[in-house]
PDB file of N, CA and C in Angstrom:
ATOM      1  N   UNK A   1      59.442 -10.866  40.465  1.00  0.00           N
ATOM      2  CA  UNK A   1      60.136 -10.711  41.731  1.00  0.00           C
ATOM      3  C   UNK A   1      60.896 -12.006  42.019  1.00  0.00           C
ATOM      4  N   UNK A   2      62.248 -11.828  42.352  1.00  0.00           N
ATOM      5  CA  UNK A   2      62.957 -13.080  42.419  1.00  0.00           C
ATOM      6  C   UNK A   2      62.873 -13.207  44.292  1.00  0.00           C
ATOM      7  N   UNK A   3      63.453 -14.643  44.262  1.00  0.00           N
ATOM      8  CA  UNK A   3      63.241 -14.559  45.990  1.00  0.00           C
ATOM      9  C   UNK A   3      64.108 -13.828  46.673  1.00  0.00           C
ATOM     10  N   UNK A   4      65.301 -13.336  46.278  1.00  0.00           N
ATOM     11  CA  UNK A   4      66.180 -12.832  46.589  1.00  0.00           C
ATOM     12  C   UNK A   4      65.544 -11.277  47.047  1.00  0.00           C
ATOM     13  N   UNK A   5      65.173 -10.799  46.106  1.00  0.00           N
ATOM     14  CA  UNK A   5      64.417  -9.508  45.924  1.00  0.00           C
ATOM     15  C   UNK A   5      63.536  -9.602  47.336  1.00  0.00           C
ATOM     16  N   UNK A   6      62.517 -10.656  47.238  1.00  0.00           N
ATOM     17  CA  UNK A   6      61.560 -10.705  48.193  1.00  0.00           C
ATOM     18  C   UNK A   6      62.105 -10.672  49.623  1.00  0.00           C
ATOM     19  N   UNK A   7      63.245 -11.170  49.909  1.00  0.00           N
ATOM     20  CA  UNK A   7      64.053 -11.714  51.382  1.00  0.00           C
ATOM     21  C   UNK A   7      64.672 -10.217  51.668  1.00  0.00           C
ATOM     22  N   UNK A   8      64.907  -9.455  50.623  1.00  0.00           N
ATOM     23  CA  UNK A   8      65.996  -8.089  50.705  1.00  0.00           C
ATOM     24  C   UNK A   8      64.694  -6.910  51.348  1.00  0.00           C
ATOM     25  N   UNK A   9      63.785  -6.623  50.893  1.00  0.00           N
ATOM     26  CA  UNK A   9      62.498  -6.226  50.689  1.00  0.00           C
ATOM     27  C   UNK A   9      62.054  -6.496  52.354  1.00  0.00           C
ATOM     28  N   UNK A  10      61.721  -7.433  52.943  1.00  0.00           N
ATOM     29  CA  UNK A  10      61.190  -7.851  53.792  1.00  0.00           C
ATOM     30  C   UNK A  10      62.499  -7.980  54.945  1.00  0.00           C
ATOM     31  N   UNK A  11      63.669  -8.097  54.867  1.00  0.00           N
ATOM     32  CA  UNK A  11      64.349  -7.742  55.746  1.00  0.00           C
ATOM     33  C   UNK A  11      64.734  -6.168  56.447  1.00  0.00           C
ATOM     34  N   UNK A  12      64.499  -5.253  55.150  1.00  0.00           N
ATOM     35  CA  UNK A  12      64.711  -4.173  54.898  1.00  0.00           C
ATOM     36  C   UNK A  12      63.357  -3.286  55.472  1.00  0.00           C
ATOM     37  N   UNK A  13      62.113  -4.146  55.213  1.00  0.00           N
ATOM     38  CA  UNK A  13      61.082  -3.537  56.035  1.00  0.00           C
ATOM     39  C   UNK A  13      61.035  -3.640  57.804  1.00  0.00           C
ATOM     40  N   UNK A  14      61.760  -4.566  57.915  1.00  0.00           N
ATOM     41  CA  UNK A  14      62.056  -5.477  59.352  1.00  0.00           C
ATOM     42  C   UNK A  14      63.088  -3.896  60.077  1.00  0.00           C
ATOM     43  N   UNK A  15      63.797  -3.368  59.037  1.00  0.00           N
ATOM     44  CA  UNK A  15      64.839  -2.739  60.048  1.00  0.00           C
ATOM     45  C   UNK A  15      64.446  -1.340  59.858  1.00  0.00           C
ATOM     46  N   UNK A  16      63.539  -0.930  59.073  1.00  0.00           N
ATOM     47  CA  UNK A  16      62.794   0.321  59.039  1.00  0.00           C
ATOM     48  C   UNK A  16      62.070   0.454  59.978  1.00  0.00           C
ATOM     49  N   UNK A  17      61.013  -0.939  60.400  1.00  0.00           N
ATOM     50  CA  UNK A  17      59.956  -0.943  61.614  1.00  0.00           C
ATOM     51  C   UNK A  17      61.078  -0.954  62.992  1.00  0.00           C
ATOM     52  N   UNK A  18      62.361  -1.268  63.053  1.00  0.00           N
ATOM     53  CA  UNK A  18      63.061  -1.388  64.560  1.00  0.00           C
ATOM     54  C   UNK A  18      63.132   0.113  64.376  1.00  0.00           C
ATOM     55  N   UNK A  19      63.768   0.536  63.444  1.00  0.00           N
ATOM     56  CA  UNK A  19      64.721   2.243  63.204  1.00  0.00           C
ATOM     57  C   UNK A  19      63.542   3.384  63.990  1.00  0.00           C
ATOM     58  N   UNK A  20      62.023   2.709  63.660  1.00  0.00           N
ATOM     59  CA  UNK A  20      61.183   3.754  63.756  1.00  0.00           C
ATOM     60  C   UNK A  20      60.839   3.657  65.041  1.00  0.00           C
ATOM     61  N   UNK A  21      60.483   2.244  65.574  1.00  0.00           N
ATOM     62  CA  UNK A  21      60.598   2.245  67.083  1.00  0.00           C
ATOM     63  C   UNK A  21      61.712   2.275  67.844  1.00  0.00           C
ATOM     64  N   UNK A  22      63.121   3.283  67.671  1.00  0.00           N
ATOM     65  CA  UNK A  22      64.226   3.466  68.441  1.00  0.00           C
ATOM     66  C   UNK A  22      63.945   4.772  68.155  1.00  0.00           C
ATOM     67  N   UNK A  23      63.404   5.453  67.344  1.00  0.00           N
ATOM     68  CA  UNK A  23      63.806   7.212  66.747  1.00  0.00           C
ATOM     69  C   UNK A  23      62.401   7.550  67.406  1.00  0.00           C
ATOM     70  N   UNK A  24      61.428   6.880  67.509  1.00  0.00           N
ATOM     71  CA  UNK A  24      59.765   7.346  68.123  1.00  0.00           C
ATOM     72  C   UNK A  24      59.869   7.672  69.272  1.00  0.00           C
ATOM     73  N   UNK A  25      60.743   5.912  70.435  1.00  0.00           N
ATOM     74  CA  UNK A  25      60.745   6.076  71.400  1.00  0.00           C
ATOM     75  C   UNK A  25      62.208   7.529  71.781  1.00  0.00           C
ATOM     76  N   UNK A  26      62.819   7.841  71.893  1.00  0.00           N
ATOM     77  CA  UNK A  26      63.891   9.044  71.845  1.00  0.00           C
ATOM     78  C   UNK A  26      62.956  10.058  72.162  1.00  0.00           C
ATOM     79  N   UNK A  27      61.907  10.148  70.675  1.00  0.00           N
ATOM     80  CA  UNK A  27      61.308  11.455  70.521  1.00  0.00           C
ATOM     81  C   UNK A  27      60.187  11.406  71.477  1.00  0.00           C
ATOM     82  N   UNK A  28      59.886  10.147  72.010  1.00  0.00           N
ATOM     83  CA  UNK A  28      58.597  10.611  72.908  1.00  0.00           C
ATOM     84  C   UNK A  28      59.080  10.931  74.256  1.00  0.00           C
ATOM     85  N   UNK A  29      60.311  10.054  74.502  1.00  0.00           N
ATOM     86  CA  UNK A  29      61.033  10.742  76.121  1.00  0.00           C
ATOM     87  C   UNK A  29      60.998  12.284  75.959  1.00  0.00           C
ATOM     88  N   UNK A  30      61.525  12.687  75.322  1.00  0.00           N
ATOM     89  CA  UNK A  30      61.637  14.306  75.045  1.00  0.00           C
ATOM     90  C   UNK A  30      60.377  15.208  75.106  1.00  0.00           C
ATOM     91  N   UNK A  31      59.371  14.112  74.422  1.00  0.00           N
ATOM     92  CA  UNK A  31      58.279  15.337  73.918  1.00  0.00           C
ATOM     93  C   UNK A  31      57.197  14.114  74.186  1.00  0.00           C
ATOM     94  N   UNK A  32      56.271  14.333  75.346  1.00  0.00           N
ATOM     95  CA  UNK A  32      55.564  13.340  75.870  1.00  0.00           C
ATOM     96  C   UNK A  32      54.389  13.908  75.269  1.00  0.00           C
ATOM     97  N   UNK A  33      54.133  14.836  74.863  1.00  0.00           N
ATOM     98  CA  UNK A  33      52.372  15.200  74.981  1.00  0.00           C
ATOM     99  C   UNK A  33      51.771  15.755  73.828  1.00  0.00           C
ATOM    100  N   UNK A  34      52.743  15.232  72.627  1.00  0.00           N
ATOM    101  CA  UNK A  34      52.405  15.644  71.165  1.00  0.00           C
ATOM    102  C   UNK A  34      52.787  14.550  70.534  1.00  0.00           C
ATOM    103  N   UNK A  35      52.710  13.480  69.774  1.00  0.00           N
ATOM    104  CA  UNK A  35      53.246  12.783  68.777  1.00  0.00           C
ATOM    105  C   UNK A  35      54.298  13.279  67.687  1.00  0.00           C
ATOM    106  N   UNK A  36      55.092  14.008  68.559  1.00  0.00           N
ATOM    107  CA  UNK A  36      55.810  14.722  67.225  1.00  0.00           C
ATOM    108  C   UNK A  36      56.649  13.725  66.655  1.00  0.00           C
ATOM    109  N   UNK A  37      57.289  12.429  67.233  1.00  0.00           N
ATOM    110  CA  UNK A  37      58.133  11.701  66.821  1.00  0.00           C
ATOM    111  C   UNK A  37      57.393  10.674  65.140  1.00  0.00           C
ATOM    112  N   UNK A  38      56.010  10.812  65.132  1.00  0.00           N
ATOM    113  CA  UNK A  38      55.533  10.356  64.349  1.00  0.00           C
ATOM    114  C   UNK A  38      55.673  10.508  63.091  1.00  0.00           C
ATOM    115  N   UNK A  39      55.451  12.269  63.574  1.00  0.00           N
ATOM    116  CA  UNK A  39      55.079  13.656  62.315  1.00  0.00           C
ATOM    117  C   UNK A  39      56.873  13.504  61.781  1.00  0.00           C
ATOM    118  N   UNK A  40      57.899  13.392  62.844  1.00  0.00           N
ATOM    119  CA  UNK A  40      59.209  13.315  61.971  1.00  0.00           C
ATOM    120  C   UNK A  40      59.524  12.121  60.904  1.00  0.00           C
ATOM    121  N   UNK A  41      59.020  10.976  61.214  1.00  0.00           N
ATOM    122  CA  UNK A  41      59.618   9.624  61.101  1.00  0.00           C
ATOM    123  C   UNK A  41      58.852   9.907  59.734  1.00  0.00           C
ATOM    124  N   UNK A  42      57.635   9.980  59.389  1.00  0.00           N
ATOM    125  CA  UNK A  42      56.992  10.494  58.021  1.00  0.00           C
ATOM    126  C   UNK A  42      57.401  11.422  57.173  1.00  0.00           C
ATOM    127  N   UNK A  43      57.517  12.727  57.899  1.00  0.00           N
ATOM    128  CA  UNK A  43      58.317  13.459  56.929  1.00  0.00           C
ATOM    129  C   UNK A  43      59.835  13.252  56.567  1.00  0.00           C
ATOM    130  N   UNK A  44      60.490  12.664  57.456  1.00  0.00           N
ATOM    131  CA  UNK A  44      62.159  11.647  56.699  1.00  0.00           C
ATOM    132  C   UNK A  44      61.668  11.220  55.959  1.00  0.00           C
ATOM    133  N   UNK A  45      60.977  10.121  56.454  1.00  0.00           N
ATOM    134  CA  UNK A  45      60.420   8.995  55.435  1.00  0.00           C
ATOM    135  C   UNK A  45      60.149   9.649  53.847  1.00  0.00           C
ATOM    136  N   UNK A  46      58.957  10.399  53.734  1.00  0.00           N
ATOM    137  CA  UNK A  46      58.333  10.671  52.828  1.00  0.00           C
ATOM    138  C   UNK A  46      59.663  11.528  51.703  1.00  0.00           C
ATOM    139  N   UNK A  47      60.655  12.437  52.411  1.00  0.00           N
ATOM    140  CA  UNK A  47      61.491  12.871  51.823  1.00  0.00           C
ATOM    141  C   UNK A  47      62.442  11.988  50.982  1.00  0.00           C
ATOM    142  N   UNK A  48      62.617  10.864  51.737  1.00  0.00           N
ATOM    143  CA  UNK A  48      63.641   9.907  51.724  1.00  0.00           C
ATOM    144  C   UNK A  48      63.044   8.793  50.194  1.00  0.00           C
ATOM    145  N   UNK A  49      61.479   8.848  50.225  1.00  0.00           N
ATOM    146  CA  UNK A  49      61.288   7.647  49.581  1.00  0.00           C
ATOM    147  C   UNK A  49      61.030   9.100  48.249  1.00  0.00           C
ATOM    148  N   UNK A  50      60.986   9.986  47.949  1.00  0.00           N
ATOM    149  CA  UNK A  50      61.293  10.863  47.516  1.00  0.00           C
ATOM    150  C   UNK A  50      62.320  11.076  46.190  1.00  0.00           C
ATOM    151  N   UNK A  51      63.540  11.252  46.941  1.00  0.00           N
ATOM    152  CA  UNK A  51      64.673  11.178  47.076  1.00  0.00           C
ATOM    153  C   UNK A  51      65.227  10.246  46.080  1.00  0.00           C
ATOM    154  N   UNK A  52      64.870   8.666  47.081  1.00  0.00           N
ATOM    155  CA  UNK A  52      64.806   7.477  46.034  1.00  0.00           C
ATOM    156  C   UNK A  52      64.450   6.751  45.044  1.00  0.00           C
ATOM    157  N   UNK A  53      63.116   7.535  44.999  1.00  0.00           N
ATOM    158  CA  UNK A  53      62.606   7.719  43.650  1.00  0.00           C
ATOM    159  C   UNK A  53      63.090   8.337  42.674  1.00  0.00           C
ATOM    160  N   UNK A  54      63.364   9.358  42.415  1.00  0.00           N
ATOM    161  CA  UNK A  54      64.234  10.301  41.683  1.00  0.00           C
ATOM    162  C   UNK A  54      64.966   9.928  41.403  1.00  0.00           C
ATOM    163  N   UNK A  55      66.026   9.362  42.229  1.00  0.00           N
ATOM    164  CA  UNK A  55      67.418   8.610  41.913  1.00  0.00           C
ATOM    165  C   UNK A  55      67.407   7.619  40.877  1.00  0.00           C
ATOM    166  N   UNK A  56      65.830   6.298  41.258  1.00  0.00           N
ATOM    167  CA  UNK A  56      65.704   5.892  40.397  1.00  0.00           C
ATOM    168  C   UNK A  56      64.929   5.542  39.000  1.00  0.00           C
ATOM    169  N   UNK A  57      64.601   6.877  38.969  1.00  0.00           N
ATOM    170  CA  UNK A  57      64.005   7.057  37.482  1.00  0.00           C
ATOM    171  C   UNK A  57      64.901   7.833  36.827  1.00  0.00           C
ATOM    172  N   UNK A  58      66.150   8.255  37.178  1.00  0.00           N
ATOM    173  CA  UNK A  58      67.444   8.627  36.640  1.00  0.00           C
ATOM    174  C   UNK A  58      68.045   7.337  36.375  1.00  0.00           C
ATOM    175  N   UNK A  59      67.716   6.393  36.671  1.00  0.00           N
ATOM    176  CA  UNK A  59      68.020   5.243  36.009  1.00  0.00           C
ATOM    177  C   UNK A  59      69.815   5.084  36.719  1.00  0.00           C
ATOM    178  N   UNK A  60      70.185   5.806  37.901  1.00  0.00           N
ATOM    179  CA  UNK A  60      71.195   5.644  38.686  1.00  0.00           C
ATOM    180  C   UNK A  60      71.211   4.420  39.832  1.00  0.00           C
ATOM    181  N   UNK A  61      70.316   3.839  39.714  1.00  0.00           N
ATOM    182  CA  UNK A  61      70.377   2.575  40.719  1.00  0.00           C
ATOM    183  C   UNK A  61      69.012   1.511  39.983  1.00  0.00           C
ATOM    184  N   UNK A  62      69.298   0.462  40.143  1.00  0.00           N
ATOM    185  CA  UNK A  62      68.761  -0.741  39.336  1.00  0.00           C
ATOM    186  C   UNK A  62      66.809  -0.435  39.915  1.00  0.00           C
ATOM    187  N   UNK A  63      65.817  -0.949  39.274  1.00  0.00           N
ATOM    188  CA  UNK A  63      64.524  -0.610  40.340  1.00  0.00           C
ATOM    189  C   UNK A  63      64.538  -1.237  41.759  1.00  0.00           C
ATOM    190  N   UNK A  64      65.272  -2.499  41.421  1.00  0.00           N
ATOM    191  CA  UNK A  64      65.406  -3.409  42.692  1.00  0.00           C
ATOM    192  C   UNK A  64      65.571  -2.700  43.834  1.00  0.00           C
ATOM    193  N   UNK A  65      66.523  -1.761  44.063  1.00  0.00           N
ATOM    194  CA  UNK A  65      66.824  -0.715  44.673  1.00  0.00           C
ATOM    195  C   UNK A  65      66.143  -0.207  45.301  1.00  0.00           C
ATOM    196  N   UNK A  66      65.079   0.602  44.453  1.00  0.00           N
ATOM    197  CA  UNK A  66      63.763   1.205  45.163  1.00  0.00           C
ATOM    198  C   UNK A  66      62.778   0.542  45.811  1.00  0.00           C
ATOM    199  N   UNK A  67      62.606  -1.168  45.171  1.00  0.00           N
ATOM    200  CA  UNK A  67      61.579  -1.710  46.084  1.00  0.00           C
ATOM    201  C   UNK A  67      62.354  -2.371  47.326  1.00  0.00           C
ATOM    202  N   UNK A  68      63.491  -2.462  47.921  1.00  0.00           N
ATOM    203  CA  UNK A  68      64.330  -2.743  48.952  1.00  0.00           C
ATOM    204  C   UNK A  68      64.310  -1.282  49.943  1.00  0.00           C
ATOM    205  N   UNK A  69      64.541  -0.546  49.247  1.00  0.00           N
ATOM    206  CA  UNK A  69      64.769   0.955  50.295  1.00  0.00           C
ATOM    207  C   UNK A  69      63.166   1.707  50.400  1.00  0.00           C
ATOM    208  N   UNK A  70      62.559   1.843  49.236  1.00  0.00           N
ATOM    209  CA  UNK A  70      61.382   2.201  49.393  1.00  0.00           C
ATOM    210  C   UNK A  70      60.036   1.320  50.007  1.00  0.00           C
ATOM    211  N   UNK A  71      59.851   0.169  48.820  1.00  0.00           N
ATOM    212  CA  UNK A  71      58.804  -0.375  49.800  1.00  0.00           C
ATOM    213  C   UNK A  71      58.717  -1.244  51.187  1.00  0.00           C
ATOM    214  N   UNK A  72      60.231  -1.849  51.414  1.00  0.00           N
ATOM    215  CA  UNK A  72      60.997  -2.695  52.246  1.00  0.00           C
ATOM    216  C   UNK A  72      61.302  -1.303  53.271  1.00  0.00           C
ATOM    217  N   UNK A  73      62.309  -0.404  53.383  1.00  0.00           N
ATOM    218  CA  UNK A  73      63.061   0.096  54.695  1.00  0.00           C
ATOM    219  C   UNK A  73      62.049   1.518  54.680  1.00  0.00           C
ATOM    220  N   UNK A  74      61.626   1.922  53.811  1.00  0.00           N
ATOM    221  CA  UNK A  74      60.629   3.058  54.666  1.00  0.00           C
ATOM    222  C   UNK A  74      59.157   2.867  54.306  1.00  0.00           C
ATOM    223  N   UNK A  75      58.740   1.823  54.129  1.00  0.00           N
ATOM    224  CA  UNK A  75      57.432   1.007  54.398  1.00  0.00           C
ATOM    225  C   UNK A  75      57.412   0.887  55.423  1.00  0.00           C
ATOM    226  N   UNK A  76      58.789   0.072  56.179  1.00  0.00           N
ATOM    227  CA  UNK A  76      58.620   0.003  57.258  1.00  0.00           C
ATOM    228  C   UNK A  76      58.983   0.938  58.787  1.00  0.00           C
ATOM    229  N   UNK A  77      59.563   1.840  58.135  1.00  0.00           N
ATOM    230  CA  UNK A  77      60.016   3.235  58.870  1.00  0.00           C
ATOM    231  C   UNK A  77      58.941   4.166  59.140  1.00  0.00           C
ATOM    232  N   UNK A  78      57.957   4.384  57.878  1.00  0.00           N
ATOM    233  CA  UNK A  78      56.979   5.186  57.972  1.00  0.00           C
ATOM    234  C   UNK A  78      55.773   4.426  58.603  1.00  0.00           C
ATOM    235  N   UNK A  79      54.672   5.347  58.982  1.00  0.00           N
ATOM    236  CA  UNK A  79      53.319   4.974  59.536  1.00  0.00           C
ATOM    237  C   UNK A  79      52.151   5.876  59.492  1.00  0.00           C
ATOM    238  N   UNK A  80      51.577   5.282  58.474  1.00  0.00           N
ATOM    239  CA  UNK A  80      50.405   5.901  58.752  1.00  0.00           C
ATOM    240  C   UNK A  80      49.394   5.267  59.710  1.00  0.00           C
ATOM    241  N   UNK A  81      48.869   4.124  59.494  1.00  0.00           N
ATOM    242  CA  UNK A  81      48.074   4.069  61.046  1.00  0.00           C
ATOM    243  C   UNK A  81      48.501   4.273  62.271  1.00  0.00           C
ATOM    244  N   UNK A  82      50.107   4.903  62.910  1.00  0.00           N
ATOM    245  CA  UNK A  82      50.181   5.035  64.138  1.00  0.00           C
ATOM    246  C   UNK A  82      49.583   6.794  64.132  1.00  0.00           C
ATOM    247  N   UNK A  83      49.733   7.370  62.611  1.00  0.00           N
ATOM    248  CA  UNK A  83      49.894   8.369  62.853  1.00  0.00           C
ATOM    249  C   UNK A  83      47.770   8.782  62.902  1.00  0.00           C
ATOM    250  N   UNK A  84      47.320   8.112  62.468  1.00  0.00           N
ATOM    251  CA  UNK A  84      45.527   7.912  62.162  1.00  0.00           C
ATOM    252  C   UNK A  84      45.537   7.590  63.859  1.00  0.00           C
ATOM    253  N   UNK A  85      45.815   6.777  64.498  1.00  0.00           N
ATOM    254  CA  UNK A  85      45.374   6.682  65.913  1.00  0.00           C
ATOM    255  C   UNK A  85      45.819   7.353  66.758  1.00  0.00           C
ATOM    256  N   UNK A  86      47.070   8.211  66.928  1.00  0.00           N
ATOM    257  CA  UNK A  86      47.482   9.410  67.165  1.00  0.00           C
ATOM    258  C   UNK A  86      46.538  10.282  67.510  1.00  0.00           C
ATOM    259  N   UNK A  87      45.774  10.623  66.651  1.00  0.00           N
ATOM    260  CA  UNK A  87      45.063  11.730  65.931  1.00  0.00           C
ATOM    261  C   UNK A  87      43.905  11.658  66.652  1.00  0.00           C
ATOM    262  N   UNK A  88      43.159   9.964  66.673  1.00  0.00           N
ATOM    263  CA  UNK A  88      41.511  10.188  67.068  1.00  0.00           C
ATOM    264  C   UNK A  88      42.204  10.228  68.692  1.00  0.00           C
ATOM    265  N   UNK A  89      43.559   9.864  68.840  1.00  0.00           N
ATOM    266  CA  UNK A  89      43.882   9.803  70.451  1.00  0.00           C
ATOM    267  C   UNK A  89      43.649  10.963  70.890  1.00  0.00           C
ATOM    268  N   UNK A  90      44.363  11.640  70.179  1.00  0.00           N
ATOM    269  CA  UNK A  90      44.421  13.595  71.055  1.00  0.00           C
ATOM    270  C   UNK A  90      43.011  14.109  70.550  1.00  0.00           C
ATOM    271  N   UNK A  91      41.844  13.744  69.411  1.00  0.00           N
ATOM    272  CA  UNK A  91      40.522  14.023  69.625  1.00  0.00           C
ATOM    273  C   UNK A  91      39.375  13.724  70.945  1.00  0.00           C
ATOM    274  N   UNK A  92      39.853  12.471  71.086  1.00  0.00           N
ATOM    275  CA  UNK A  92      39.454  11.536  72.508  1.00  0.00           C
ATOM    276  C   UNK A  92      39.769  12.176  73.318  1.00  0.00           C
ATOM    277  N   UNK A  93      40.961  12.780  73.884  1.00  0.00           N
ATOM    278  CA  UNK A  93      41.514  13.409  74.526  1.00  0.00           C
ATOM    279  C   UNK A  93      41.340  15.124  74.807  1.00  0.00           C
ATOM    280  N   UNK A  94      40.258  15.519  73.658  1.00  0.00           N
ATOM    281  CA  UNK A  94      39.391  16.697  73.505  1.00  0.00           C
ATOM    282  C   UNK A  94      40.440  18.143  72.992  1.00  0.00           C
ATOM    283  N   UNK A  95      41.935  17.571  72.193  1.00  0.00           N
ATOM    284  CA  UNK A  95      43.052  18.535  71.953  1.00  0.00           C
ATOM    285  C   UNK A  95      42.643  18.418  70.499  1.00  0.00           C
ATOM    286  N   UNK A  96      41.625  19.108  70.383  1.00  0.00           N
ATOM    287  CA  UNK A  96      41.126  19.736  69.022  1.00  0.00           C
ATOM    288  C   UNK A  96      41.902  20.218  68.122  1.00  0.00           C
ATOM    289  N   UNK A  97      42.549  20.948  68.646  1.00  0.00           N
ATOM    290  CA  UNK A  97      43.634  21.784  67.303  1.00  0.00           C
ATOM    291  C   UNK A  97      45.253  20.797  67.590  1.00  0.00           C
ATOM    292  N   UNK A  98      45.579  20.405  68.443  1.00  0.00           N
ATOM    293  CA  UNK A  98      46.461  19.527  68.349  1.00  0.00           C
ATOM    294  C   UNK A  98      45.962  18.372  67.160  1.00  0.00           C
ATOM    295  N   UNK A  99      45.125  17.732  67.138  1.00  0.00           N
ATOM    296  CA  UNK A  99      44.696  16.635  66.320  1.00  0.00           C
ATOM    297  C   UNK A  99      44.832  17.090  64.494  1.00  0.00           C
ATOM    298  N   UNK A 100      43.752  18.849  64.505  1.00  0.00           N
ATOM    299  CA  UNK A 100      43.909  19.410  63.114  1.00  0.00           C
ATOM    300  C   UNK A 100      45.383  19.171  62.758  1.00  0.00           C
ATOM    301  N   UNK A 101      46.643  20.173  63.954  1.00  0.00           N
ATOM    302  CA  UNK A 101      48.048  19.985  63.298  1.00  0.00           C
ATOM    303  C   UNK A 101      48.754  19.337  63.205  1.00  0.00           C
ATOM    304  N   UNK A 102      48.231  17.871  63.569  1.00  0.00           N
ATOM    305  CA  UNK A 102      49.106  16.449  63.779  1.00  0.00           C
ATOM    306  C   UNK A 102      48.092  16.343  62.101  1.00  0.00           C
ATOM    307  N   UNK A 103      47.307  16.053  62.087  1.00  0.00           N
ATOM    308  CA  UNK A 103      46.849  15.476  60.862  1.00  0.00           C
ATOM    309  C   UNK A 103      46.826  16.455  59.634  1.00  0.00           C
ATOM    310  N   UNK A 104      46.760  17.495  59.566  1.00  0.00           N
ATOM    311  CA  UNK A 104      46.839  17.837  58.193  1.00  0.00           C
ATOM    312  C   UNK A 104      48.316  18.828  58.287  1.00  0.00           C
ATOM    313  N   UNK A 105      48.689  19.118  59.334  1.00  0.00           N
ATOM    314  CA  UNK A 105      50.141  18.938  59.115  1.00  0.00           C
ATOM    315  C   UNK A 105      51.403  18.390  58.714  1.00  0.00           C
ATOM    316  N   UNK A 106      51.047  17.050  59.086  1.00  0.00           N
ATOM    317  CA  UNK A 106      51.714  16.149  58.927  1.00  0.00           C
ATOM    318  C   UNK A 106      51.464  15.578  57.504  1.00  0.00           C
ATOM    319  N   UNK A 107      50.287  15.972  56.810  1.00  0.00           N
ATOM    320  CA  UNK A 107      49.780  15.592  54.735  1.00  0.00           C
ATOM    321  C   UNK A 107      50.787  16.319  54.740  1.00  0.00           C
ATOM    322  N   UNK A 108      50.607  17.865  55.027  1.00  0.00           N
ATOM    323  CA  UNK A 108      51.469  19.069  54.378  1.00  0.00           C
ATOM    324  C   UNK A 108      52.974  18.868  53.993  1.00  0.00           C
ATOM    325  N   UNK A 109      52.955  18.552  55.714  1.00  0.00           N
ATOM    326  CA  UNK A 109      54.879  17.997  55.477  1.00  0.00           C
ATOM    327  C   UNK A 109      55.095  17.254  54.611  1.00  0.00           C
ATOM    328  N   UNK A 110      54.590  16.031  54.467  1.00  0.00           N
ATOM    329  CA  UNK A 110      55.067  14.869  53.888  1.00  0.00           C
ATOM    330  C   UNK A 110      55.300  15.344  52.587  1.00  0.00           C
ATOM    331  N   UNK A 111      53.731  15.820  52.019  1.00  0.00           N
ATOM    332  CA  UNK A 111      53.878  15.900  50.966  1.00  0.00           C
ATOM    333  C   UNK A 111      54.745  16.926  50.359  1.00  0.00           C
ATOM    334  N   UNK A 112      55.368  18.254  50.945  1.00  0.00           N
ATOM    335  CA  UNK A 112      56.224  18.930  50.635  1.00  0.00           C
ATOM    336  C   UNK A 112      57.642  18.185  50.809  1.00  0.00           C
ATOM    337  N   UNK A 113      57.717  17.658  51.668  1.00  0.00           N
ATOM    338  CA  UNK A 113      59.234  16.354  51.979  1.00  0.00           C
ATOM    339  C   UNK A 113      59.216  15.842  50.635  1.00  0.00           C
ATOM    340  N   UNK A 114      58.095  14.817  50.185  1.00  0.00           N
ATOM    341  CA  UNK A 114      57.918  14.553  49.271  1.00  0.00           C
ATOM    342  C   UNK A 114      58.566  15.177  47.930  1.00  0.00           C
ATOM    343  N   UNK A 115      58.232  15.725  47.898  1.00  0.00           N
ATOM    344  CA  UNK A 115      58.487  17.306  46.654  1.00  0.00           C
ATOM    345  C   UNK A 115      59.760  17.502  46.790  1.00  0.00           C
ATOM    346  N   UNK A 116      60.000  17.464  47.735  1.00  0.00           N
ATOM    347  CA  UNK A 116      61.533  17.983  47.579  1.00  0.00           C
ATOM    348  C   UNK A 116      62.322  17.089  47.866  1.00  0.00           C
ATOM    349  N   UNK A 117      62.289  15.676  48.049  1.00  0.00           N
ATOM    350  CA  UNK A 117      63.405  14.772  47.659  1.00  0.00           C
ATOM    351  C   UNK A 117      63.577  14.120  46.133  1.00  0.00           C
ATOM    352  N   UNK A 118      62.061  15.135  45.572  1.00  0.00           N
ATOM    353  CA  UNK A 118      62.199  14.098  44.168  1.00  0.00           C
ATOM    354  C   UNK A 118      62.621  14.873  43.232  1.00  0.00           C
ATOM    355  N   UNK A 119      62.515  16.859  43.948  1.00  0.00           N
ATOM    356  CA  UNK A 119      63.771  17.814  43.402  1.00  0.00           C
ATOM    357  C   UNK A 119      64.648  17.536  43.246  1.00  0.00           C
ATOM    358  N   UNK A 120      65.564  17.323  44.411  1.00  0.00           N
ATOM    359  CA  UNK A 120      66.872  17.242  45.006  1.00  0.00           C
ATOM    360  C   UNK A 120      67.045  16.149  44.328  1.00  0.00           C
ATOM    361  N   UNK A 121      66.541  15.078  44.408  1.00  0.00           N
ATOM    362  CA  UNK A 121      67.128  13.454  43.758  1.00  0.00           C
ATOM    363  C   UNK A 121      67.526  13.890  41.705  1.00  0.00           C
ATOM    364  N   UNK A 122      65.885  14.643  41.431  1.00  0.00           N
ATOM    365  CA  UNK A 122      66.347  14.984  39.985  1.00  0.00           C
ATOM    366  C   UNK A 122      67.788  15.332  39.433  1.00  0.00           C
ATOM    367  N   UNK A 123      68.381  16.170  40.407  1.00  0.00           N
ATOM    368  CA  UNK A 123      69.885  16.882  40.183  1.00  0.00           C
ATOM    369  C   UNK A 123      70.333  16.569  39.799  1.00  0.00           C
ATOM    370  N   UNK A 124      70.651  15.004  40.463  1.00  0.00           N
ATOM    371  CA  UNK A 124      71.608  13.589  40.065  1.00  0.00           C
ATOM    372  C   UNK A 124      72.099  13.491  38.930  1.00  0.00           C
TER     373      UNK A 124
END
């Protein structure tokens, strides 16, 4: 890892973590009483790092690439511990089946997001 790499990486995680707290807060004005802004920002995410993967094991963008956009801008875009405290929140909160479809909904999505950005990226 050159430092360059490291500064690109870590700036790039810097503007994934703002992106996610401007697109969270939006989605929670709208939708106060579900975490849905969470369940989106993951399934982009998960599609997206997807996506970029694919792209680059097509050997269409250098790896550098992927650890700048992947582990740098949706490292820091995505969340899983907001989305883990979410979860015991609306349990605490005694919204039983809200908690089941925030949490294993949100595996489901991802991991189908998942799946299908690393389809779609294959095309390339």
């Amino acid at each position: 890892m050159t430092p360059l790499l490291f500064l690109l990486t870590a700036v790039a995680g810097g503007v994934g973590a703002a992106l996610r707290f401007v697109l969270d807060g939006v989605i929670r004005s709208r939708f106060p009483t579900f975490p849905i802004g969470t369940l989106v920002i993951n399934v982009a995410g998960s599609f997206v790092l997807g996506l970029a993967t694919a792209v680059a094991l097509g050997e269409l963008v250098p790896p550098e690439a992927l650890s700048v956009l992947g582990v740098g801008l949706m490292g820091g875009f995505t969340t899983f511990s907001t989305a883990s405290f979410e979860t015991v929140r609306l349990i605490g909160d005694r919204r039983y089946g809200a908690a089941l479809v925030n949490s294993v909904g949100m595996l489901i999505a991802s991991v189908l997001a998942a799946a299908l950005g690393l389809w779609l990226g294959s095309l390339f």
